[in-house]
C-alpha atoms as a PDB file:
ATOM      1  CA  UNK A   1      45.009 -83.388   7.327  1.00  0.00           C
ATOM      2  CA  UNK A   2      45.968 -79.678   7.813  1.00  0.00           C
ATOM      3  CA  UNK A   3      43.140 -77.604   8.849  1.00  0.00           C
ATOM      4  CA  UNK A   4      43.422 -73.832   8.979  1.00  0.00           C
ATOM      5  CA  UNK A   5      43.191 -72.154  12.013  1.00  0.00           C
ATOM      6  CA  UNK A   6      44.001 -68.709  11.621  1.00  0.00           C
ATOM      7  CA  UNK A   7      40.309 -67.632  12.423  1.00  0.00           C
ATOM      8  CA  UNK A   8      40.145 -70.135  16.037  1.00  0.00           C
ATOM      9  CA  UNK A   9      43.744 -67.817  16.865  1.00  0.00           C
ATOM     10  CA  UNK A  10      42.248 -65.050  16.260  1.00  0.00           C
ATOM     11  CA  UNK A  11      38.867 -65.334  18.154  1.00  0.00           C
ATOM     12  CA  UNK A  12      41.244 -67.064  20.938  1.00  0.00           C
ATOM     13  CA  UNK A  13      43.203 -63.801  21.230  1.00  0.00           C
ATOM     14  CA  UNK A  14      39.921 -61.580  21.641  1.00  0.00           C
ATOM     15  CA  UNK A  15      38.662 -63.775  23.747  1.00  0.00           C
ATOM     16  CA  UNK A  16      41.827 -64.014  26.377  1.00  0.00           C
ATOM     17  CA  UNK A  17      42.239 -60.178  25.250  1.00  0.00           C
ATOM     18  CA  UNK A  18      46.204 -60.911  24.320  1.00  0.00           C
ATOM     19  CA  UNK A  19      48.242 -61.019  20.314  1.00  0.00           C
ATOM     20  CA  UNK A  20      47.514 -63.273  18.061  1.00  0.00           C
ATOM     21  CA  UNK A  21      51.006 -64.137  18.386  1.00  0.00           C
ATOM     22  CA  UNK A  22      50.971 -65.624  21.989  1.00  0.00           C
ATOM     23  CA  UNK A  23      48.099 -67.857  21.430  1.00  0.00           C
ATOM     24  CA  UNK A  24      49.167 -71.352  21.864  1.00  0.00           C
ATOM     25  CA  UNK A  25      47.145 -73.935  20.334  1.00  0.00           C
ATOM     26  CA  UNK A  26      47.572 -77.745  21.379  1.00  0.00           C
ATOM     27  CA  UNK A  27      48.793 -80.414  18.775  1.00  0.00           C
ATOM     28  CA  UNK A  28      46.703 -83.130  20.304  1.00  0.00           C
ATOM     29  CA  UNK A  29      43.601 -81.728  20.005  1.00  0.00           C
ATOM     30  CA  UNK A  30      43.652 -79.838  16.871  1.00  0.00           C
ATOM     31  CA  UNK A  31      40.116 -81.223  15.969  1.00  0.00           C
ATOM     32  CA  UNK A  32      38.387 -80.012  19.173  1.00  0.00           C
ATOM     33  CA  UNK A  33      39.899 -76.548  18.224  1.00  0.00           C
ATOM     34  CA  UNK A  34      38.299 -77.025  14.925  1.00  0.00           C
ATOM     35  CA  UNK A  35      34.962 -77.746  16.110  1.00  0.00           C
ATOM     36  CA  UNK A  36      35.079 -74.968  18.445  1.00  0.00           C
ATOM     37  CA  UNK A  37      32.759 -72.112  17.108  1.00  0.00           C
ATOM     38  CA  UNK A  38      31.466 -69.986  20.406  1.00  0.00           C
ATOM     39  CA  UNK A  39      33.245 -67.755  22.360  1.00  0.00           C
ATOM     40  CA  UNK A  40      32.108 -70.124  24.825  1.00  0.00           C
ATOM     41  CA  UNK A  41      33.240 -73.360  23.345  1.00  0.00           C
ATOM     42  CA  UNK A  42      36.981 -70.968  23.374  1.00  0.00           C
ATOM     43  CA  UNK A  43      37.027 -70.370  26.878  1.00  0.00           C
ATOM     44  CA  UNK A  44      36.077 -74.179  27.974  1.00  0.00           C
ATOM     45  CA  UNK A  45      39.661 -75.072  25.713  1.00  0.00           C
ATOM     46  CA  UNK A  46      41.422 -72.123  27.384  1.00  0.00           C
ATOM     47  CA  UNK A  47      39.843 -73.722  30.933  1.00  0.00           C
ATOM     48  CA  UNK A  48      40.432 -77.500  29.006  1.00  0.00           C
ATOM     49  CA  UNK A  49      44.313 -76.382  28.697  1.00  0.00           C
ATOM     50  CA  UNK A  50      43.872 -77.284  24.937  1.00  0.00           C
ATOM     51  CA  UNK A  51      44.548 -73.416  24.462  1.00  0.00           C
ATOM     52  CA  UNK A  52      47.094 -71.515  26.705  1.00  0.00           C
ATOM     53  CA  UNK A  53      49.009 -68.436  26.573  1.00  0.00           C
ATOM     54  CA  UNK A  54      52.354 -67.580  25.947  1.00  0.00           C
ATOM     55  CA  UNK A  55      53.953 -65.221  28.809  1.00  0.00           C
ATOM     56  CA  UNK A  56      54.809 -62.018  27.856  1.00  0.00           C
ATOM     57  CA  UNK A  57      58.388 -61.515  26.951  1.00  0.00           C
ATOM     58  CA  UNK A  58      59.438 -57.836  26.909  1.00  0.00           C
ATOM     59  CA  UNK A  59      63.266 -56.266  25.564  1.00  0.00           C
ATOM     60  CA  UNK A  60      66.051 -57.339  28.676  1.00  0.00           C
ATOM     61  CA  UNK A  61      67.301 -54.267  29.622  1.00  0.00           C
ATOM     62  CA  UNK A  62      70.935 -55.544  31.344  1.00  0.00           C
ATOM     63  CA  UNK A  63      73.119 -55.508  28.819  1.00  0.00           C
ATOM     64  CA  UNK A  64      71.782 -51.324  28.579  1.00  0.00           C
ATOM     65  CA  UNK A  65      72.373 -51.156  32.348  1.00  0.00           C
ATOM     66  CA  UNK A  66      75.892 -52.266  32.255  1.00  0.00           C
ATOM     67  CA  UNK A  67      76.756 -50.159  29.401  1.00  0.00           C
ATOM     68  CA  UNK A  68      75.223 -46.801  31.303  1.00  0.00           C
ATOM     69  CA  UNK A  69      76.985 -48.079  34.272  1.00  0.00           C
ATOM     70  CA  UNK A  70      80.460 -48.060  32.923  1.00  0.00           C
ATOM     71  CA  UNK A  71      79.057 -44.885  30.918  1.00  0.00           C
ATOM     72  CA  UNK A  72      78.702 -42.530  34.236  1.00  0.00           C
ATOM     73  CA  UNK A  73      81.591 -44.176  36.259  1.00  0.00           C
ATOM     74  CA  UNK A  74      83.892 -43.199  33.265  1.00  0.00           C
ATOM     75  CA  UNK A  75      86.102 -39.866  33.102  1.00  0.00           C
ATOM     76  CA  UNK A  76      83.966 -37.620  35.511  1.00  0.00           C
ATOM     77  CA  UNK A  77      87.401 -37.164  38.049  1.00  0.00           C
ATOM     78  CA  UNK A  78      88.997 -33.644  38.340  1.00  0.00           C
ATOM     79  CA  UNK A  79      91.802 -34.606  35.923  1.00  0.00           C
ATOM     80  CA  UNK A  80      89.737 -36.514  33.227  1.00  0.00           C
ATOM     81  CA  UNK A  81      87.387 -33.309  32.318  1.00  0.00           C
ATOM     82  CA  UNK A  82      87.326 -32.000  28.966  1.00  0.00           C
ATOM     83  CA  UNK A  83      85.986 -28.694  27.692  1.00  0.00           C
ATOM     84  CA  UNK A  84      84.517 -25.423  29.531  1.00  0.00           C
ATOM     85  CA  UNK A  85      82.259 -25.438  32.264  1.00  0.00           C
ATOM     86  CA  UNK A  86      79.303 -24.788  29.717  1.00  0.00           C
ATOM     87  CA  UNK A  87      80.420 -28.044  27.938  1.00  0.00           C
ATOM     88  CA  UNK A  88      78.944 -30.614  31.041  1.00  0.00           C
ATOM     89  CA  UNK A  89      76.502 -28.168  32.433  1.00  0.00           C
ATOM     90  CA  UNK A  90      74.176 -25.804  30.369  1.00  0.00           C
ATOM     91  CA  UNK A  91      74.081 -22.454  30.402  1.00  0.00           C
ATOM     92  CA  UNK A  92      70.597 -22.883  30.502  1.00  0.00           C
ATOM     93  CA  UNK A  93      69.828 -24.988  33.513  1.00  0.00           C
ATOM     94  CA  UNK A  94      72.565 -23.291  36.018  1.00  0.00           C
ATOM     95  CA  UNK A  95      70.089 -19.978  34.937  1.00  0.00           C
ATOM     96  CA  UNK A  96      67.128 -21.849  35.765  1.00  0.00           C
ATOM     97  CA  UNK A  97      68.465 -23.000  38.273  1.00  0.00           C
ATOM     98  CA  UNK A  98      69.747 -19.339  40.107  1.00  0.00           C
ATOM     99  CA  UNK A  99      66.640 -17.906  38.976  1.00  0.00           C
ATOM    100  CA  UNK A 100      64.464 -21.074  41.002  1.00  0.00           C
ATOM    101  CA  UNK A 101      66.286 -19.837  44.225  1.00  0.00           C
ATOM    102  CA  UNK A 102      66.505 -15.938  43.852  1.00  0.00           C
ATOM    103  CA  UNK A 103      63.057 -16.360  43.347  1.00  0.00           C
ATOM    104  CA  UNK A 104      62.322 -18.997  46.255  1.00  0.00           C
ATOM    105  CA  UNK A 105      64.494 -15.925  48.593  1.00  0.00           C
ATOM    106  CA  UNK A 106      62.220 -13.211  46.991  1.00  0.00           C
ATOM    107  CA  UNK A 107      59.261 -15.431  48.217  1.00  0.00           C
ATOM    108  CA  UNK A 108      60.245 -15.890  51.338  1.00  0.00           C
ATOM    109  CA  UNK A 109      60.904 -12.357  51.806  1.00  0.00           C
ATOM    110  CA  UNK A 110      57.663 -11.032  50.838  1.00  0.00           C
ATOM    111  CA  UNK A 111      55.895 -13.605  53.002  1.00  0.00           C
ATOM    112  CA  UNK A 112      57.324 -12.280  56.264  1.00  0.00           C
ATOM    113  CA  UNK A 113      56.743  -8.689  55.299  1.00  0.00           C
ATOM    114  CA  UNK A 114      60.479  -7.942  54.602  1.00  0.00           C
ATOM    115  CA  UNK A 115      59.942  -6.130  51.088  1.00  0.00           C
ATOM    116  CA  UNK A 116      56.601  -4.666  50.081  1.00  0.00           C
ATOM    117  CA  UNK A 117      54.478  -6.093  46.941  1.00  0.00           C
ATOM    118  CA  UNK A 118      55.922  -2.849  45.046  1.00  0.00           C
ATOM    119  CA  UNK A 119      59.205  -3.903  45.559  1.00  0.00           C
ATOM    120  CA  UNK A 120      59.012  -7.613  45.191  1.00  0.00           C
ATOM    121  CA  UNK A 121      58.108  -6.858  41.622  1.00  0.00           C
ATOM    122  CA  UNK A 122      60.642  -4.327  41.005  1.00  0.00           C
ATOM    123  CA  UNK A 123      63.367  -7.402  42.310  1.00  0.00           C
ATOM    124  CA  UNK A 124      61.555 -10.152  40.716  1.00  0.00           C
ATOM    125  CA  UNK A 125      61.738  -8.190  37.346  1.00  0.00           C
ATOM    126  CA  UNK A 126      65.500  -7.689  37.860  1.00  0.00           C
ATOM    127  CA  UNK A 127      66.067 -11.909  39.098  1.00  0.00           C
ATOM    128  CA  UNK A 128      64.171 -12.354  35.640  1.00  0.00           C
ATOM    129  CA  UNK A 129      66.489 -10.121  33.546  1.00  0.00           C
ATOM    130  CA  UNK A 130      69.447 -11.598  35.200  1.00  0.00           C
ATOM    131  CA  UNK A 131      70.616  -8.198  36.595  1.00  0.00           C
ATOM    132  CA  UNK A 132      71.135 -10.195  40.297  1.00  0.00           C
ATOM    133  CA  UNK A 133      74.441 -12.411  40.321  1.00  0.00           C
ATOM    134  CA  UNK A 134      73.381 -14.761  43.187  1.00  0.00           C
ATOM    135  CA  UNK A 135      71.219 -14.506  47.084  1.00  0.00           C
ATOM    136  CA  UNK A 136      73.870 -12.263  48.091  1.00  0.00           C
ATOM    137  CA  UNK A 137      73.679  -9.756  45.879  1.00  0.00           C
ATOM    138  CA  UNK A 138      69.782 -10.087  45.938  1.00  0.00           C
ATOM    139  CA  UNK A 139      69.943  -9.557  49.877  1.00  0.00           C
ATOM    140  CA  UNK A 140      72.574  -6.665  49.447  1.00  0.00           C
ATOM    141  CA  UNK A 141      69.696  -5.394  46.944  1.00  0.00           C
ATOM    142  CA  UNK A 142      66.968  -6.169  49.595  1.00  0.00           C
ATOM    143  CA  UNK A 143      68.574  -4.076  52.009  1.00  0.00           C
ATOM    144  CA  UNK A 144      69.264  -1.325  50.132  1.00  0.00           C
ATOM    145  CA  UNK A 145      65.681  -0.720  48.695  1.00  0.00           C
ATOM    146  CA  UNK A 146      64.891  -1.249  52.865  1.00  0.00           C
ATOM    147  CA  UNK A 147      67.040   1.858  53.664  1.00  0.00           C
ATOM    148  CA  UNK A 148      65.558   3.565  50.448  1.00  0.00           C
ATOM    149  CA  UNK A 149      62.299   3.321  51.707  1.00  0.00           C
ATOM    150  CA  UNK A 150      62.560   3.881  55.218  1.00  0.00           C
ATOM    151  CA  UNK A 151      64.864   7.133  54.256  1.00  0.00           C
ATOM    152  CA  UNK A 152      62.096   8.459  52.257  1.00  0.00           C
ATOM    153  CA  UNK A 153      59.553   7.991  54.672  1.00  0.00           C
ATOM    154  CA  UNK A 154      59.635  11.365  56.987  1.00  0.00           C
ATOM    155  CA  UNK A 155      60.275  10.578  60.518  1.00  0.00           C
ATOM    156  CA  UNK A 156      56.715  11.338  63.126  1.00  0.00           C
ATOM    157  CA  UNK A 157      57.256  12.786  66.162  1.00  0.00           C
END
């Protein structure tokens, strides 16, 4: 006789907290299964081995690692390249990535009194417009609002 035990799965699964999918049920004992109504009376067969779990089987990823592994190791020599500069590396992140240490410079700077807050502004406003090429020109700029300021100062005797 074929008995229907779509509702045992299901309590089984809440139960052991896992898909309905990976609940095993034994053939042997189909009738104890059957007669099983209680949570309780679940967890004894779970305990009984009459119902057991299949182990989780999640997507193999090795196949994917090989191909990103022949991926990378492929054309990246001198010769090989294709296309401007812009093409591998964005314009975007080689800004982002000036502007992260113009700004890490200006930091510094203001942190050991080199430029005052009036002046760190004024520079950080210019790093952020893109007006500085690179840490020498912001230090060539650093300088010269230095002399700027100490030449407008008047000299005490």
């Amino acid at each position: 006789m074929v008995v229907n035990l779509k509702a045992k799965k299901r309590l089984a699964a809440r139960v052991l907290g896992v898909g309905v999918h990976r609940v095993r049920l034994s053939e042997d004992h189909l009738e104890d299964v059957s007669n099983a109504i209680t949570r309780n009376e679940i967890r004894s067969l779970v305990t009984a081995n009459t119902i057991t779990v299949k182990p989780f089987t999640g997507t193999s990823r090795g196949r994917a690692h090989t191909k990103k592994a022949q991926r990378n190791k492929r054309g990246t020599t001198q010769g090989s390249k294709h296309g401007r500069k812009g093409a591998r590396v964005g314009k975007k992140e080689v800004y982002v990535a000036k502007v992260r240490a113009l700004r890490r410079l200006l930091k510094i700077a203001k942190v050991r009194n080199d430029i005052t807050n009036s002046e760190f502004w004024m520079l950080y406003k210019k790093v952020g417009g893109n007006t500085v090429r690179n840490k020498a020109h912001l230090r060539a700029l650093m300088e010269e609002t230095k002399e700027r300021r100490e030449s407008s100062t008047p000299a005490r005797d």
